[in-house]
Each structure stands twice: as C-alpha cells, then as structure tokens.
C-alpha atoms as a PDB file:
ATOM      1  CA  UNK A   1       8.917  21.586  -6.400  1.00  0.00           C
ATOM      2  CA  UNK A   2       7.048  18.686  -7.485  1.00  0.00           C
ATOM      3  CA  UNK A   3      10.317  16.372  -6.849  1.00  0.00           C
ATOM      4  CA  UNK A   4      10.156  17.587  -3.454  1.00  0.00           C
ATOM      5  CA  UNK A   5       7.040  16.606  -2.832  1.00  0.00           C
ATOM      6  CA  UNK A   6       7.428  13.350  -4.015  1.00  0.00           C
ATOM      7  CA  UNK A   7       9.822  12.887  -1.919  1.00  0.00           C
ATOM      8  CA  UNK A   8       7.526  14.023   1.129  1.00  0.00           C
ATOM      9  CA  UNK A   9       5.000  12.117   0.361  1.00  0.00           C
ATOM     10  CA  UNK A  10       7.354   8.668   0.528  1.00  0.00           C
ATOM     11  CA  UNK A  11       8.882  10.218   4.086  1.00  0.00           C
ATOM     12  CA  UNK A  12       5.331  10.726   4.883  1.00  0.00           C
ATOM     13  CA  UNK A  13       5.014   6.776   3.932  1.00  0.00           C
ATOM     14  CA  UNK A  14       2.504   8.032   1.530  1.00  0.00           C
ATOM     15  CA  UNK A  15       3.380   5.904  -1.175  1.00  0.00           C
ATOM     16  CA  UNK A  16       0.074   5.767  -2.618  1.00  0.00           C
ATOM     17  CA  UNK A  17      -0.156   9.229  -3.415  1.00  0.00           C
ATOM     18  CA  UNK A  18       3.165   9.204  -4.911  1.00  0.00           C
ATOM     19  CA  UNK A  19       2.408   6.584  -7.076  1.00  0.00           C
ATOM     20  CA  UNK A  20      -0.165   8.667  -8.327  1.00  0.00           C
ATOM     21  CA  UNK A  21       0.995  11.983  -8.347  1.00  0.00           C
ATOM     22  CA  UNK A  22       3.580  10.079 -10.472  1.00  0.00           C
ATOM     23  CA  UNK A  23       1.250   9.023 -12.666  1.00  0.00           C
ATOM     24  CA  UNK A  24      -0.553  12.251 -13.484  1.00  0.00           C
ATOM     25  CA  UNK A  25       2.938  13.677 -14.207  1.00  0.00           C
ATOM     26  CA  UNK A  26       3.824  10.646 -16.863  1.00  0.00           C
ATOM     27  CA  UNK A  27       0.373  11.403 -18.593  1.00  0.00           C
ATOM     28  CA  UNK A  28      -0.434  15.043 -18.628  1.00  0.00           C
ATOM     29  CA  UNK A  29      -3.015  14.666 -21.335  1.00  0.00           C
ATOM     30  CA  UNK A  30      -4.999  12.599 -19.439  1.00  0.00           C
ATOM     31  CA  UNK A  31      -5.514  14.808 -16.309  1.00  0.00           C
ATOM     32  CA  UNK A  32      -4.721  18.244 -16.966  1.00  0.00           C
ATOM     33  CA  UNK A  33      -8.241  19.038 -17.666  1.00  0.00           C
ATOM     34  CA  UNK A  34      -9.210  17.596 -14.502  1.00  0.00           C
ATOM     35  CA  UNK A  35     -10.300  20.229 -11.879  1.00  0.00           C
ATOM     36  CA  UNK A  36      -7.523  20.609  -8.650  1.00  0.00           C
ATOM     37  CA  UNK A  37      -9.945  18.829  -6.582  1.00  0.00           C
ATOM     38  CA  UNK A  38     -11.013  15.923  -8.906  1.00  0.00           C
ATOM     39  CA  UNK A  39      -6.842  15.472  -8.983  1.00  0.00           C
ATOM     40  CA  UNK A  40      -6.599  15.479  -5.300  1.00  0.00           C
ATOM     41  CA  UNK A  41      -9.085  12.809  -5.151  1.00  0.00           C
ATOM     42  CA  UNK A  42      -7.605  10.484  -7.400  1.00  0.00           C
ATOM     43  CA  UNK A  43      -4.524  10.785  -5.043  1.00  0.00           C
ATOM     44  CA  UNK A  44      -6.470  10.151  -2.250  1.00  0.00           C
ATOM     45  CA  UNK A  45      -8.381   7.396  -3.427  1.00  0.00           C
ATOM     46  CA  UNK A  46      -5.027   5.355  -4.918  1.00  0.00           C
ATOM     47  CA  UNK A  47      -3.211   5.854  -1.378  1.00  0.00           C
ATOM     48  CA  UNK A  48      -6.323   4.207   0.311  1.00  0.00           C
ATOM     49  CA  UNK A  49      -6.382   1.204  -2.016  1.00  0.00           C
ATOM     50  CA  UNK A  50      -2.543   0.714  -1.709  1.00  0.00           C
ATOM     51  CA  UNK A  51      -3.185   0.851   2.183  1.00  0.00           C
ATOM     52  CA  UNK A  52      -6.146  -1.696   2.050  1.00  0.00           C
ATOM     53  CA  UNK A  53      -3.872  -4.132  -0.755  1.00  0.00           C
ATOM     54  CA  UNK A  54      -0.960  -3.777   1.904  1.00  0.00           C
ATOM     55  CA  UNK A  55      -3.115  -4.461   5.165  1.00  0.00           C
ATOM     56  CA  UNK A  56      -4.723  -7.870   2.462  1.00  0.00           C
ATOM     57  CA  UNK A  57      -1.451  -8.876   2.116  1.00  0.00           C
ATOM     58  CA  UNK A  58      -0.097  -9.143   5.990  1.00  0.00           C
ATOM     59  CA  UNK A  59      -3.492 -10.463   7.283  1.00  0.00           C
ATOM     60  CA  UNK A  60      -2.877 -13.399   4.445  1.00  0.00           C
ATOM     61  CA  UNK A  61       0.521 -13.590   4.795  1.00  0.00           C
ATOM     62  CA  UNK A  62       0.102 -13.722   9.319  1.00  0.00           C
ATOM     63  CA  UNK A  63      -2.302 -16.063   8.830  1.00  0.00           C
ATOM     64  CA  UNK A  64       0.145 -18.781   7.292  1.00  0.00           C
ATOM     65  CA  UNK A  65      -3.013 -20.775   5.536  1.00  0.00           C
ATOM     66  CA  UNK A  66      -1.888 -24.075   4.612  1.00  0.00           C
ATOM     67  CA  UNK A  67      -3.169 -23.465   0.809  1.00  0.00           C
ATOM     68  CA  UNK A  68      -3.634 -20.680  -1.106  1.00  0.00           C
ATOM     69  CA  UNK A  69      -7.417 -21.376  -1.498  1.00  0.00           C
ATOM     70  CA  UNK A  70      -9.748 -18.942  -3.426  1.00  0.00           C
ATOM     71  CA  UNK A  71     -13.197 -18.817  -2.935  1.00  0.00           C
ATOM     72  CA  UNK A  72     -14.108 -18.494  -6.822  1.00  0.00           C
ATOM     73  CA  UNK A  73     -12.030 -21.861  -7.156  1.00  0.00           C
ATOM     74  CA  UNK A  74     -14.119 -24.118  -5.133  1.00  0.00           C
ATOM     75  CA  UNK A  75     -15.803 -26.797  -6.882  1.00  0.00           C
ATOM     76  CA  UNK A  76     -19.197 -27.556  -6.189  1.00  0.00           C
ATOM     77  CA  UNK A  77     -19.703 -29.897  -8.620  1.00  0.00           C
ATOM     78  CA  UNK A  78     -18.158 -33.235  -7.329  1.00  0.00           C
ATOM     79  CA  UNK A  79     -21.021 -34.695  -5.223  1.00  0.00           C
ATOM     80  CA  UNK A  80     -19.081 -33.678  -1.937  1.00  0.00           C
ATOM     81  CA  UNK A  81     -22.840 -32.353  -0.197  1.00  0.00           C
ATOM     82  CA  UNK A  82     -21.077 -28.621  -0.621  1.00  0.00           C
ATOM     83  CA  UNK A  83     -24.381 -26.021  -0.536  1.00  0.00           C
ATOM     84  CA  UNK A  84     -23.552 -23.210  -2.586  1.00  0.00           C
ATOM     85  CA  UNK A  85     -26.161 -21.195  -0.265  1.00  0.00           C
ATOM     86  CA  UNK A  86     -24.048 -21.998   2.480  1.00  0.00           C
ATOM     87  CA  UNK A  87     -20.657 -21.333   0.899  1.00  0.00           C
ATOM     88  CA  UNK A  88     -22.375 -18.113  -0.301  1.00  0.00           C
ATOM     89  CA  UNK A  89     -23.707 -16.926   3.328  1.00  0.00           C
ATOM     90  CA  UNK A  90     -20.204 -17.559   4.989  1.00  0.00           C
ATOM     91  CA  UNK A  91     -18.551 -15.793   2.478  1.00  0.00           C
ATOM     92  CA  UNK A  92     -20.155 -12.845   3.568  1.00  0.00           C
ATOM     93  CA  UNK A  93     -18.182 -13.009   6.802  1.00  0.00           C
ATOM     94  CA  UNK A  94     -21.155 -12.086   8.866  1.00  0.00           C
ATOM     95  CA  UNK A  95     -20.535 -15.070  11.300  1.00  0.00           C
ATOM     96  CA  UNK A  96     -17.464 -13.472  12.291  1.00  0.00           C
ATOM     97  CA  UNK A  97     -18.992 -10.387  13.382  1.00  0.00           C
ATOM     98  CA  UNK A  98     -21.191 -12.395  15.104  1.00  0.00           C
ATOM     99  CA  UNK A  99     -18.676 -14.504  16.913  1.00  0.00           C
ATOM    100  CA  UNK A 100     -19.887 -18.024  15.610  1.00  0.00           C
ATOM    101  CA  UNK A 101     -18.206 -20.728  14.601  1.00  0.00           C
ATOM    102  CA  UNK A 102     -18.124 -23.514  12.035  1.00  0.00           C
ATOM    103  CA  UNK A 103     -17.529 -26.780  12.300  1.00  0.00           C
ATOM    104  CA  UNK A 104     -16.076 -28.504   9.107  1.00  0.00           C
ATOM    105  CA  UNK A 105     -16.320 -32.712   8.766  1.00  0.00           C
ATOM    106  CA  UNK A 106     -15.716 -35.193   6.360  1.00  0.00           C
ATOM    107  CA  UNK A 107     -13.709 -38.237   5.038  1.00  0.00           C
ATOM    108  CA  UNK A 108     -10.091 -37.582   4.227  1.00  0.00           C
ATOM    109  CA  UNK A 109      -9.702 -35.815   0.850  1.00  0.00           C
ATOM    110  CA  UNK A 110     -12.746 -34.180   0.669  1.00  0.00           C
ATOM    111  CA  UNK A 111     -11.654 -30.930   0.288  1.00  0.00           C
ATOM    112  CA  UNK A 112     -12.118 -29.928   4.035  1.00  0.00           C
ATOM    113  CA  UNK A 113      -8.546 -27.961   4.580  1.00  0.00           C
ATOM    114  CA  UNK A 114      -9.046 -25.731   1.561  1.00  0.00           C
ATOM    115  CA  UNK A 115     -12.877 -24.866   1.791  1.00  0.00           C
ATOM    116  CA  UNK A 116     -11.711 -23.835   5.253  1.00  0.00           C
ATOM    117  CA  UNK A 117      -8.401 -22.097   3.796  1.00  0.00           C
ATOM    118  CA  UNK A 118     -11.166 -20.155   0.912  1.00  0.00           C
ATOM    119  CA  UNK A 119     -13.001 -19.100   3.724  1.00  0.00           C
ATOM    120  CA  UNK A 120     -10.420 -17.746   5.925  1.00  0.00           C
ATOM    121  CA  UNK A 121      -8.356 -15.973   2.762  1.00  0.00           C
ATOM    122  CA  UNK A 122     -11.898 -14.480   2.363  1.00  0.00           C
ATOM    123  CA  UNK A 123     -11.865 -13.016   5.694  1.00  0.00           C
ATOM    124  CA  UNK A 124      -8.376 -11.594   5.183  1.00  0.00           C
ATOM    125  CA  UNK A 125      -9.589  -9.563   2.454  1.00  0.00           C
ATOM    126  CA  UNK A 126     -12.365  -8.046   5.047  1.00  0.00           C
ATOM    127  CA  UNK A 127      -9.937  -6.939   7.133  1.00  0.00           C
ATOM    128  CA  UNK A 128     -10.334  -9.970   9.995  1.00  0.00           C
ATOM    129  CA  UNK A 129      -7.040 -11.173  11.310  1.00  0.00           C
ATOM    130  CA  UNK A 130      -6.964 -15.385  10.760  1.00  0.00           C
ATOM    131  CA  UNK A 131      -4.017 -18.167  12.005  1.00  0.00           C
ATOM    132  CA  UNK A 132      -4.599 -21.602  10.713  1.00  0.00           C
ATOM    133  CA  UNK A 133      -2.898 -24.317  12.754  1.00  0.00           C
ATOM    134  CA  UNK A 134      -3.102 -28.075  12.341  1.00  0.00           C
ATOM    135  CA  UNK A 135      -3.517 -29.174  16.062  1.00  0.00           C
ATOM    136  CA  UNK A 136      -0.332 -30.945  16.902  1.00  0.00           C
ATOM    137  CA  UNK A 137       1.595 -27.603  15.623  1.00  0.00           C
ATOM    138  CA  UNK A 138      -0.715 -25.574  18.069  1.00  0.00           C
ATOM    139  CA  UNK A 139       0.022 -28.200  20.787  1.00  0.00           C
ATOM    140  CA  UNK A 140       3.820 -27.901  20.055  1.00  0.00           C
ATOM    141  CA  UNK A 141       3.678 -24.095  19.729  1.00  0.00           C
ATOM    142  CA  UNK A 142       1.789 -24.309  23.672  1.00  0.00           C
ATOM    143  CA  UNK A 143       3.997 -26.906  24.749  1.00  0.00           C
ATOM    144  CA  UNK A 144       7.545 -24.386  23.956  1.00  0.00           C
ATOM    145  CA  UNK A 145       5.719 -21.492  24.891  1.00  0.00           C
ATOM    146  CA  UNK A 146       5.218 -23.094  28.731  1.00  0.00           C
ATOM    147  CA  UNK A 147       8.548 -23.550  28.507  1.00  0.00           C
ATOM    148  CA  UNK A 148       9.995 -20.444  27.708  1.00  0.00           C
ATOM    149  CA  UNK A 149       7.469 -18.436  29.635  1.00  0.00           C
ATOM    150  CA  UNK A 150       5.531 -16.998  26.902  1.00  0.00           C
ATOM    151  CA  UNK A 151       2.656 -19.090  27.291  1.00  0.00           C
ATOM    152  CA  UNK A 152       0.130 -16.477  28.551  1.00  0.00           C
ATOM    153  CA  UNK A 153       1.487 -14.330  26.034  1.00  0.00           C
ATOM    154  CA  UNK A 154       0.680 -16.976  23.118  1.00  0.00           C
ATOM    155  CA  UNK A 155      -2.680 -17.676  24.837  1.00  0.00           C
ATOM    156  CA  UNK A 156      -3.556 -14.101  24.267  1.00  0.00           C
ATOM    157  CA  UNK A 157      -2.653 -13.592  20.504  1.00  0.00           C
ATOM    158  CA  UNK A 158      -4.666 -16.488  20.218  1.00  0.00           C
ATOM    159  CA  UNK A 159      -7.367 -15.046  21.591  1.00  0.00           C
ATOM    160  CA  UNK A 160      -6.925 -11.569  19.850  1.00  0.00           C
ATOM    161  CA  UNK A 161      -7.366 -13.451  16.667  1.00  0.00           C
ATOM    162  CA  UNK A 162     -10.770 -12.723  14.535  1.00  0.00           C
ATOM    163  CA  UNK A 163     -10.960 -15.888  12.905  1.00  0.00           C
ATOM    164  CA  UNK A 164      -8.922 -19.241  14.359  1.00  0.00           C
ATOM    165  CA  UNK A 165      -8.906 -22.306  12.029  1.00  0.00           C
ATOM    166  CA  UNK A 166      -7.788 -25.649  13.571  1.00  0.00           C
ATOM    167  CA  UNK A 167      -6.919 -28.594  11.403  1.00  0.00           C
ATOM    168  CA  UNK A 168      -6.663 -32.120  12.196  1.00  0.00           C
ATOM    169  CA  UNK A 169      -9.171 -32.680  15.222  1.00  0.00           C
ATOM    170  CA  UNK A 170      -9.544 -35.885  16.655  1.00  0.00           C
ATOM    171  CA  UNK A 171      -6.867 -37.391  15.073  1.00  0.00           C
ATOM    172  CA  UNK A 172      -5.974 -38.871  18.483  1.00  0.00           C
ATOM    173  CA  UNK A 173      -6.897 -38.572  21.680  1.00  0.00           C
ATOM    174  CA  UNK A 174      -5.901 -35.754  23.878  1.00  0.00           C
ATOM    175  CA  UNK A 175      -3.867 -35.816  27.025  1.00  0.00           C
ATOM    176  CA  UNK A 176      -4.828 -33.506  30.241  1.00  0.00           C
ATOM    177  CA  UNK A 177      -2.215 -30.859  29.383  1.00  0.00           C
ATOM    178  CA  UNK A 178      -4.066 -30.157  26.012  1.00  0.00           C
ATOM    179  CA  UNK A 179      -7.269 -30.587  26.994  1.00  0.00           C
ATOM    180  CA  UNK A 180      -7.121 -27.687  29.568  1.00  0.00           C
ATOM    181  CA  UNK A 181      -5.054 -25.784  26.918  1.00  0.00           C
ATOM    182  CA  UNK A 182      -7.813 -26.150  24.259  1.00  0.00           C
ATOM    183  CA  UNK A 183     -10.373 -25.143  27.508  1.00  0.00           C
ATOM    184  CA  UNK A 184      -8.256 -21.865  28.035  1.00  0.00           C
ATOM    185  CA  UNK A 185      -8.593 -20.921  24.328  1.00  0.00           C
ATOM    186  CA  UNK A 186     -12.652 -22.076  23.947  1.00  0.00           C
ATOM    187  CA  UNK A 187     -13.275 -20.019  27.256  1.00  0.00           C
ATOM    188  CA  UNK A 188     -11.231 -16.836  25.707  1.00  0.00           C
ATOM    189  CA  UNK A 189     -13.089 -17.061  22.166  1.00  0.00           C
ATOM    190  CA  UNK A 190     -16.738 -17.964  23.178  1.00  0.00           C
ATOM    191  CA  UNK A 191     -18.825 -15.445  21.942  1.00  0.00           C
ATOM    192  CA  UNK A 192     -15.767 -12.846  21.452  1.00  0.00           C
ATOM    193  CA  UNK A 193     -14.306 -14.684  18.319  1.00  0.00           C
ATOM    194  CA  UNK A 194     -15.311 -17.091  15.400  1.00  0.00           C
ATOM    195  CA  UNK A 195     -13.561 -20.670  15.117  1.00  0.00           C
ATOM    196  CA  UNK A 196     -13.600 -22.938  12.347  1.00  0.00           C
ATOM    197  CA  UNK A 197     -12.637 -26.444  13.938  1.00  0.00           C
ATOM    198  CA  UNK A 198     -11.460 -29.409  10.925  1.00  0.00           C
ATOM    199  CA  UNK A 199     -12.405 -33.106  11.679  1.00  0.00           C
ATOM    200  CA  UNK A 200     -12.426 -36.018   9.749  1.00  0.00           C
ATOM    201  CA  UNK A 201     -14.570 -37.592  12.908  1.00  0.00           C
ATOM    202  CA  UNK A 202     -18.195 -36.423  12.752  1.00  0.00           C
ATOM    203  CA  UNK A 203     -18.966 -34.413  15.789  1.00  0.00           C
ATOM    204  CA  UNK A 204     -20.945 -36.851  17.804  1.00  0.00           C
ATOM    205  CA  UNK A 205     -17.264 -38.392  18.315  1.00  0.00           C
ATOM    206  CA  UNK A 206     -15.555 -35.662  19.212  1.00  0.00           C
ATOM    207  CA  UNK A 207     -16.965 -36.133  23.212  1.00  0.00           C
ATOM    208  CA  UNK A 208     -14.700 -39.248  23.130  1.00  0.00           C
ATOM    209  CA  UNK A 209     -11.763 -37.456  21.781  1.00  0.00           C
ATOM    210  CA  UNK A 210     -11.153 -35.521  24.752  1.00  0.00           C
ATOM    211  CA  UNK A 211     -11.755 -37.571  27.251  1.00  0.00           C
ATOM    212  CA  UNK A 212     -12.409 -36.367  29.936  1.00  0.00           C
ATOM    213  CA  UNK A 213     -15.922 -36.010  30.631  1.00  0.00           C
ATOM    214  CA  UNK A 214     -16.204 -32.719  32.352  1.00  0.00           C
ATOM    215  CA  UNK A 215     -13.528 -30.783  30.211  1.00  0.00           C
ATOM    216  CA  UNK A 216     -15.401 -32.479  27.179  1.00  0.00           C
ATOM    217  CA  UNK A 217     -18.874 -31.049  28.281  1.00  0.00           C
ATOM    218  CA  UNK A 218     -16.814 -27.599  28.995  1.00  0.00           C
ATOM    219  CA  UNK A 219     -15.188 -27.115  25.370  1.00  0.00           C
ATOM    220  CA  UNK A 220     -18.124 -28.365  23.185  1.00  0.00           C
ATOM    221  CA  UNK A 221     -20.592 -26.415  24.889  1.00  0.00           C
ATOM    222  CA  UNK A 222     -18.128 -23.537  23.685  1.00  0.00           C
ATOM    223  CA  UNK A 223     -17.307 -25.065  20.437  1.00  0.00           C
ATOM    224  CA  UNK A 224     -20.673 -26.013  19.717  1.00  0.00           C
ATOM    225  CA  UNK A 225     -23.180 -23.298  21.052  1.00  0.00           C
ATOM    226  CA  UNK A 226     -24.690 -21.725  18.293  1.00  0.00           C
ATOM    227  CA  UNK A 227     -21.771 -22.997  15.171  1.00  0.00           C
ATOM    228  CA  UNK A 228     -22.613 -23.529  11.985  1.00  0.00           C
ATOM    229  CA  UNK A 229     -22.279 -27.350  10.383  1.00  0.00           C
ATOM    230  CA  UNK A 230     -20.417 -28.339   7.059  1.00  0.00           C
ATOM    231  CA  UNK A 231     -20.610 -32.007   6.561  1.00  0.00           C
ATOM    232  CA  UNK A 232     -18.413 -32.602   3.234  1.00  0.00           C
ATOM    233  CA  UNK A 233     -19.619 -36.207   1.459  1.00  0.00           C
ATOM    234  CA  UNK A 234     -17.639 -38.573  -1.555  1.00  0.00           C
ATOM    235  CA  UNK A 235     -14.957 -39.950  -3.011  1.00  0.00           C
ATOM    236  CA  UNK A 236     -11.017 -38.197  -1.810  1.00  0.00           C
ATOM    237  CA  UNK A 237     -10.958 -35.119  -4.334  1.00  0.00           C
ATOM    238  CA  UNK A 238      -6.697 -35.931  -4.459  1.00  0.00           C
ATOM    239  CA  UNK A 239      -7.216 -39.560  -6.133  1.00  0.00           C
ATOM    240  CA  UNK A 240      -9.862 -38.238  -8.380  1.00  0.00           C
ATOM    241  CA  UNK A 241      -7.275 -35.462  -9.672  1.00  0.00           C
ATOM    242  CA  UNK A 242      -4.481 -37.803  -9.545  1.00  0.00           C
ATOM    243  CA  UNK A 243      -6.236 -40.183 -11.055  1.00  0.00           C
ATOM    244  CA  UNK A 244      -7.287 -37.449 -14.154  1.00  0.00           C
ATOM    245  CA  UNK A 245      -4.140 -36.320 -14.638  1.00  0.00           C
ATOM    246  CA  UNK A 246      -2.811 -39.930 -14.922  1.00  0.00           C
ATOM    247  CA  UNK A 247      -5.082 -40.379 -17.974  1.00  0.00           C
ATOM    248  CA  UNK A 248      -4.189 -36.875 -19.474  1.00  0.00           C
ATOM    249  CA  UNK A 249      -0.951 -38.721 -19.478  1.00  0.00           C
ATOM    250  CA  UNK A 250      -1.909 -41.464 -21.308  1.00  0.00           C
ATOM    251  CA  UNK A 251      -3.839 -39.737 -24.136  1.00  0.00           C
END
C-alpha cells in the first residue's frame, strides 16, 4: 500500500510529499509517535517548500541575470556612496509592488551590474518574475522579432514582466526605431511594473541620449516619475580585485 501511494503522489506531481512520506518511512523512530495529523502536516509543509524552491529556481533561471549576485555579498565597505538603508529598503521589494523604479549610475566598475543583479535575484526569491538585458541585446531581440512577426508578442512579455533590468544605457545614442521601441515598453510599464535602468551617464545626460526631444520628454517622464536614485562613487571595484589578487600572488 504505501508503495502505491508513493507512486500516486509522483503521478500526482506531488513530489514533495513523497519525499517526505519517504522520509518518515526511512526513520520510523523519529515520527511514529507523532499524531496522524502532525504527520500529515509535515507532508504538507515539505511539498510547499519544494514548490516555492522550484518556482525560485525558474524565476532565477528566466531571468538570465548576467551574475549570480547575492544580496548578503555586497560590499559596502569600498567608499562606492552604497547606503546600506537604501540597499536594505529595496531589498524588501516593496517598490515593486508599488510599480517604481530605480535608476542605477556610476563610473565603469563600480559595481553597478551586480548591485542591480542582487537586487533582482532578491526579487526572484519573492516570487516577482525579472529579465535582465544589456540594451543592444534588447534592441537585437526587437529588431528579429519585427522581423519574424513576433514583435507585439515580445513587446508583451516584456511588459508582463514584474521587474525589467536594462544594462548599458547611454552607451550611444539611439536611432528613431529604438527610441519609439523603448517608448512602447516605458508606456506599457508606467505605473504597472518596476524598472531598474543601468547608466554609466548620470541622468541629467540621458535627455541627450535619445535625441529626440519629444520622445525624450515622453520616456523620462515614465522612467523618471516617482524612481528611486542610486548614484555608485570610486575607484573600478575589478582593478582593485585584480590588483589584490596580483599581490596575493606575489607574497
């Protein structure tokens, strides 16, 4: 009897409570004494944790982060201008229920891609759905999808998306195509969805980035309406370790 209802409770993509069940029969002394319903519980409760662990892994996995960033690895201690306050308050994730968005500057190296990365693995674990996409990848992934008639399609799972993280702003100018492309998305996410947009340019720049005056005033009004600020400071975080490991080395 009990084989067969292992073997239910896998059909019934139960796993959980398999594993479990599994469990209590490898180690009888430990729950025998347990009451039916304190057993039944224990099931219960392992098959929802496997279910939340699964759903962790294919947000994290869906949202293809460009580094596996942890938020108890930051480093607040290298004089970048990082407020632990701040890191603190956006960990909570509340900014994404409240559809706001943050926007992330600072010189090259400063650690920009993987605060942002920290803070989006965070959100997987809360159950958000996240993409990260350097802009010319997003560009190219618009561009093909015009092409091949999926573009509305793409334009929509964009906009389905809890949390979007775009890397690399401002890196050059835009041309017309992309700036009513990045218009379409802004228009879709303002106030439905939180954006975290990555810039080595401070933002008072970003107007001549685009371009195009009107479509400029038009996506920063939507990027910028109510977003929270990170403005990361110092010296490029990859010489530094570079530059530590070299004398490891040495010694």
């Amino acid at each position: 009897m009990i084989e067969t209802t292992l073997s239910q409770l896998r059909q019934l993509k139960l796993t959980g409570m398999a594993s479990a069940l599994q469990t209590q029969l490898d180690q009888p002394g430990t729950y025998e004494g347990l009451a039916f319903a304190e057993r039944l519980q224990l099931l219960v409760d392992h098959e929802d944790q496997e279910r939340n662990q699964r759903k962790q892994d294919r947000l994290t996995r869906a949202a293809q982060f460009k580094l596996k960033a942890h938020a108890k690895d930051i480093d607040y201690q290298s004089g970048r201008g990082l407020q632990q306050s701040q890191m603190a308050s956006l960990l909570m994730c509340d900014w994404l229920k409240k559809a706001q968005n943050l926007l992330l500057t600072g010189p090259c190296g400063t650690g920009k891609t993987y605060i942002a990365c920290a803070l989006g693995h965070q959100a997987c674990l809360k159950g958000y759905s996240v993409r990260y996409y350097r802009l010319p990848r997003l560009i190219l992934a618009l561009t093909q999808a015009k092409a091949d008639g999926s573009y509305s399609k793409l334009l929509k799972a964009i906009a389905s998306l809890d949390l979007l993280i775009i890397d690399d702003w401002g890196l050059e100018p835009l041309n017309a195509a992309t700036r009513n492309d990045l218009l379409e998305i802004m228009d879709d996410r303002y106030q439905q969805s939180a954006t975290i947009m990555i810039s080595q340019l401070p933002t008072e720049q970003w107007y001549d980035v685009i371009g195009d005056n009107t479509l400029a005033d038009a996506i920063l009004d939507r990027l910028m309406h109510n977003a929270h600020r990170m403005n990361l400071q110092g010296e490029n975080m990859r010489k530094k370790m570079n530059s530590l490991t070299q004398v490891e080395h040495l010694e």
